[in-house]
Protein backbone atom coordinates (compact mmCIF):
# COMPACT_ATOMS: atom_id res chain seq x y z
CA UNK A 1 0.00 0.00 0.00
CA UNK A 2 0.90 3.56 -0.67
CA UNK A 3 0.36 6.64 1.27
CA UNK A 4 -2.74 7.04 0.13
CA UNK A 5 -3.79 3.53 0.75
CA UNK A 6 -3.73 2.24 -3.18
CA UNK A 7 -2.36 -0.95 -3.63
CA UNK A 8 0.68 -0.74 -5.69
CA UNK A 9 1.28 -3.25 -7.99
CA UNK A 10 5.09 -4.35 -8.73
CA UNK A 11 5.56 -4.95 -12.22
CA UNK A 12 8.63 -6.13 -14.65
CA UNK A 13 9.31 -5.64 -18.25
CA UNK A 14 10.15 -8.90 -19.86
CA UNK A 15 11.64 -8.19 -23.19
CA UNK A 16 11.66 -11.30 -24.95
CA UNK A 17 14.11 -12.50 -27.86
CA UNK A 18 14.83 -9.37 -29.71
CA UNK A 19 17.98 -10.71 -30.97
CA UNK A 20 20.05 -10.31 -34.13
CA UNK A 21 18.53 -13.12 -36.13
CA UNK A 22 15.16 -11.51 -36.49
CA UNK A 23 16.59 -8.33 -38.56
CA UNK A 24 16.70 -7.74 -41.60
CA UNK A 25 20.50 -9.09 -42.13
CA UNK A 26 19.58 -12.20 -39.85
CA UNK A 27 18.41 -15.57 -40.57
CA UNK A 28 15.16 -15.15 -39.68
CA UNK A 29 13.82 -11.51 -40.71
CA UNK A 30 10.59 -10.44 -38.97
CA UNK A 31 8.10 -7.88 -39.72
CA UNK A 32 8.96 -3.80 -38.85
CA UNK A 33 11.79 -5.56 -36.30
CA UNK A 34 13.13 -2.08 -36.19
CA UNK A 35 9.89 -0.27 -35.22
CA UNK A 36 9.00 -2.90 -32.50
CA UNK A 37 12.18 -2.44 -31.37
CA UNK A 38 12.33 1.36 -31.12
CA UNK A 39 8.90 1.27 -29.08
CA UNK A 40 10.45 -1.58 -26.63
CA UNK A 41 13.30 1.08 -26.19
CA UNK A 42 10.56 3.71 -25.27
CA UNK A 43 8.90 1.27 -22.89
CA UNK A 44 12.47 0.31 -21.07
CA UNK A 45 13.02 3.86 -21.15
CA UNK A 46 9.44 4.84 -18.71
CA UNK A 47 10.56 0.92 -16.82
CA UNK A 48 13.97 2.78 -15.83
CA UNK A 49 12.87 6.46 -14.80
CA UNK A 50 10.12 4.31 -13.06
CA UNK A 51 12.90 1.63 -11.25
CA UNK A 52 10.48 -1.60 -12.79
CA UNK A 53 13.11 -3.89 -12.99
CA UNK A 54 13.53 -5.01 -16.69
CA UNK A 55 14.80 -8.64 -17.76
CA UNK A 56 15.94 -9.94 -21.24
CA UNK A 57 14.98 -13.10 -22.57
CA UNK A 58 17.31 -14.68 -25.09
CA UNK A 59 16.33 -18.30 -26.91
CA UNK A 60 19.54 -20.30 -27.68
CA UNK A 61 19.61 -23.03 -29.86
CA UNK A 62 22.07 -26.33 -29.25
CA UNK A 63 24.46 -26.47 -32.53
CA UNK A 64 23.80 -29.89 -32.33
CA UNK A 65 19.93 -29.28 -32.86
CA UNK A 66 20.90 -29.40 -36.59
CA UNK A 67 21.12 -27.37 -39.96
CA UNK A 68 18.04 -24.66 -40.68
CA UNK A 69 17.51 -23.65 -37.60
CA UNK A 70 18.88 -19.81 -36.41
CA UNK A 71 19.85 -18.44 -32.86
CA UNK A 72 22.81 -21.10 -32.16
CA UNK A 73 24.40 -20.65 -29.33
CA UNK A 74 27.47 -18.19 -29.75
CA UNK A 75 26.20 -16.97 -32.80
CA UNK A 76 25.95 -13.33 -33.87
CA UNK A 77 22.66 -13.64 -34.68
CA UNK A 78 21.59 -15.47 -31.45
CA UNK A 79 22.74 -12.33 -29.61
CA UNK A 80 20.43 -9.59 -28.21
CA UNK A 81 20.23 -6.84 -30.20
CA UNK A 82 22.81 -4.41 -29.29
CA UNK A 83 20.58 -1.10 -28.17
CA UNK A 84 18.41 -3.48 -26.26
CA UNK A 85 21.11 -4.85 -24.25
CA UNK A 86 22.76 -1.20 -24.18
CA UNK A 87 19.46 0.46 -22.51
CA UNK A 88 19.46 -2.02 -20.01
CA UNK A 89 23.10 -3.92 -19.87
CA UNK A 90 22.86 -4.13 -16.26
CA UNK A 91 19.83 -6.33 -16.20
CA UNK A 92 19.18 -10.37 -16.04
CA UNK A 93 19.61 -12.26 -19.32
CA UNK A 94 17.27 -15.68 -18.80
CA UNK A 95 18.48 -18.03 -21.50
CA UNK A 96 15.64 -20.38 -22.61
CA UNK A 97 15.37 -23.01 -25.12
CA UNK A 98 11.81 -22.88 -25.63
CA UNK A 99 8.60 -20.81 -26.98
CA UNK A 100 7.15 -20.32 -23.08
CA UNK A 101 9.96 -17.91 -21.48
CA UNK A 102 9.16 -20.00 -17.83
CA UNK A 103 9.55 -23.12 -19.17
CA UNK A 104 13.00 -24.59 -17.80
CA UNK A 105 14.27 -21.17 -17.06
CA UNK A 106 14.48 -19.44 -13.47
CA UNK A 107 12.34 -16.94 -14.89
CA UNK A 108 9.72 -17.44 -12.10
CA UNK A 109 12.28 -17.21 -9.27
CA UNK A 110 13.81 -14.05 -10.45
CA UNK A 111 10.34 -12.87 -10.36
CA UNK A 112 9.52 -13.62 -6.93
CA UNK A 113 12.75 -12.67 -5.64
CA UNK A 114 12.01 -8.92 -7.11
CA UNK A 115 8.71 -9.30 -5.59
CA UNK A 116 6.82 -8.56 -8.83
CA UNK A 117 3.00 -9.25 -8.92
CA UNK A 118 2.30 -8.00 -12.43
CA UNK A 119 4.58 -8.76 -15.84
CA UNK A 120 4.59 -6.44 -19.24
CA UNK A 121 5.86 -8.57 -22.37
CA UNK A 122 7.81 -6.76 -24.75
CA UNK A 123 9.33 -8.66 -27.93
CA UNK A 124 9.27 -11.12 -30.63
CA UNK A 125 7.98 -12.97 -32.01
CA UNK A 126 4.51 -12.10 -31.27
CA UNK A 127 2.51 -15.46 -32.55
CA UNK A 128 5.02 -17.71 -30.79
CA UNK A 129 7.06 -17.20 -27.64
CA UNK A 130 5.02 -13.47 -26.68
CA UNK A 131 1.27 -15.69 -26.88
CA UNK A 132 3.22 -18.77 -25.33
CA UNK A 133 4.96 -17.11 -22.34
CA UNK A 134 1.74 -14.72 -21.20
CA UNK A 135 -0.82 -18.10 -21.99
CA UNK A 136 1.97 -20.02 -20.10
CA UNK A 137 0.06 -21.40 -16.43
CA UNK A 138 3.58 -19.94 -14.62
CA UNK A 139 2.36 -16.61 -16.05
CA UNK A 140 -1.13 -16.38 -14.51
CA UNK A 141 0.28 -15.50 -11.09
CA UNK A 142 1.78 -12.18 -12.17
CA UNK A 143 -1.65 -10.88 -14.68
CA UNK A 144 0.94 -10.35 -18.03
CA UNK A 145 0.10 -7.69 -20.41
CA UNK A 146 0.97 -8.02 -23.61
CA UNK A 147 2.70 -4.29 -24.62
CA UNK A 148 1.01 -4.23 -28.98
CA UNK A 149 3.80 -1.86 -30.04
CA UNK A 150 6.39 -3.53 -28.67
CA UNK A 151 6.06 -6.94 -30.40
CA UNK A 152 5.58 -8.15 -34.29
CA UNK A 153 6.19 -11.27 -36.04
CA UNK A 154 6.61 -12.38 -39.88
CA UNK A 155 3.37 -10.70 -41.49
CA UNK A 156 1.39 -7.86 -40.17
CA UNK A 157 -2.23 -10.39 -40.04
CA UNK A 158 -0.24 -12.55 -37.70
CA UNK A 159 0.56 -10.54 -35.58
CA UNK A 160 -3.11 -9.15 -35.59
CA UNK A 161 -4.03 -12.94 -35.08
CA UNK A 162 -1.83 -13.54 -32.06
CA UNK A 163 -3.20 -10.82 -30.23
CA UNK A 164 -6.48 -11.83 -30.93
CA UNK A 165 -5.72 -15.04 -29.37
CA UNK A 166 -4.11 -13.67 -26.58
CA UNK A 167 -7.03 -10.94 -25.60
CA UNK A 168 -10.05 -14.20 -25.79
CA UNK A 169 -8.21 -15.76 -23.43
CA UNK A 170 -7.97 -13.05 -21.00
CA UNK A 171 -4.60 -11.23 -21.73
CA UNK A 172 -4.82 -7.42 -21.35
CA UNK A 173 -3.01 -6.23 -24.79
CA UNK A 174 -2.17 -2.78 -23.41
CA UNK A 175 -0.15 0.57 -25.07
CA UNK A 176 2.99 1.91 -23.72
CA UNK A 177 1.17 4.71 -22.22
CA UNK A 178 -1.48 2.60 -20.36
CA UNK A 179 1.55 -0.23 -19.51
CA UNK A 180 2.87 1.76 -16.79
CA UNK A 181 -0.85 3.74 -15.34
């Protein structure tokens, strides 16, 4: 509670695989990459001057997983992209290996040990690991909202479809603005 009685909600910004490989030079190009990007920088921006603590995702992929696959491990294009990791280079990096950013990662215990009751997903790709982490049953504890201008995937419907998906199921898909109210 506050001084005025409110309860205050602790949140984090999870800012989920923006990494090389989804660029336009990268193995696996995305849709408007760039612009997602610059909006995720805004939102980290507000998560700072507001002291929400802010932790990156990255997926890594075994080399011995096989040929056709993009984000190996030690890769250039597995790495986070470099203003993403230079607006927050002081926060966690949670390596994961699958779509749901809980699953097999200490994501959940990071969370709890920063106290956080409510989670704001920022990244890519929006139809796979974004939907999978705030659908994922570790997420319902900490009500995830889903930041729109902060993710994309390969083709503008969809991402459109993703949301959609995300929002029947009870996912707040929220602004910037109305992230941080």
């Amino acid at each position: 509670m506050d001084k005025e009685g409110k309860t205050v909600v602790k949140q984090a910004l999870i800012v989920i695989d923006i990494q090389n490989d989804y660029f336009p030079e990268g193995k696996y190009p995305l849709h408007k990459p760039e612009l997602a990007m610059q909006e995720t920088l805004k939102a980290m921006a507000i998560a700072k001057e507001k002291s929400i603590p802010i932790i990156h995702i990255q997926h890594l992929v075994p080399v011995e997983a096989g040929e056709g696959l993009f984000f190996y491990e030690g890769s250039h294009g597995a790495e986070i992209h470099k203003e993403v990791i230079a607006a927050a280079p002081d926060a966690p990096i949670i390596t994961k290996q699958h779509a749901d950013c809980f699953e097999n990662t200490n994501l959940d215990e990071t969370l709890q040990s920063l106290g956080v009751d409510e989670i704001l997903l920022a990244g890519m790709m929006t139809h796979n690991c974004v939907t999978h982490t705030a659908l994922s049953p570790a997420a319902a504890k900490y009500s995830p909202k889903v930041i729109e201008p902060c993710t994309c995937t390969r083709d503008a419907i969809g991402h459109l479809l993703a949301l959609d998906s995300m929002q029947v199921r009870g996912i707040d898909i929220v602004s910037i603005e109305t992230a941080f109210a």
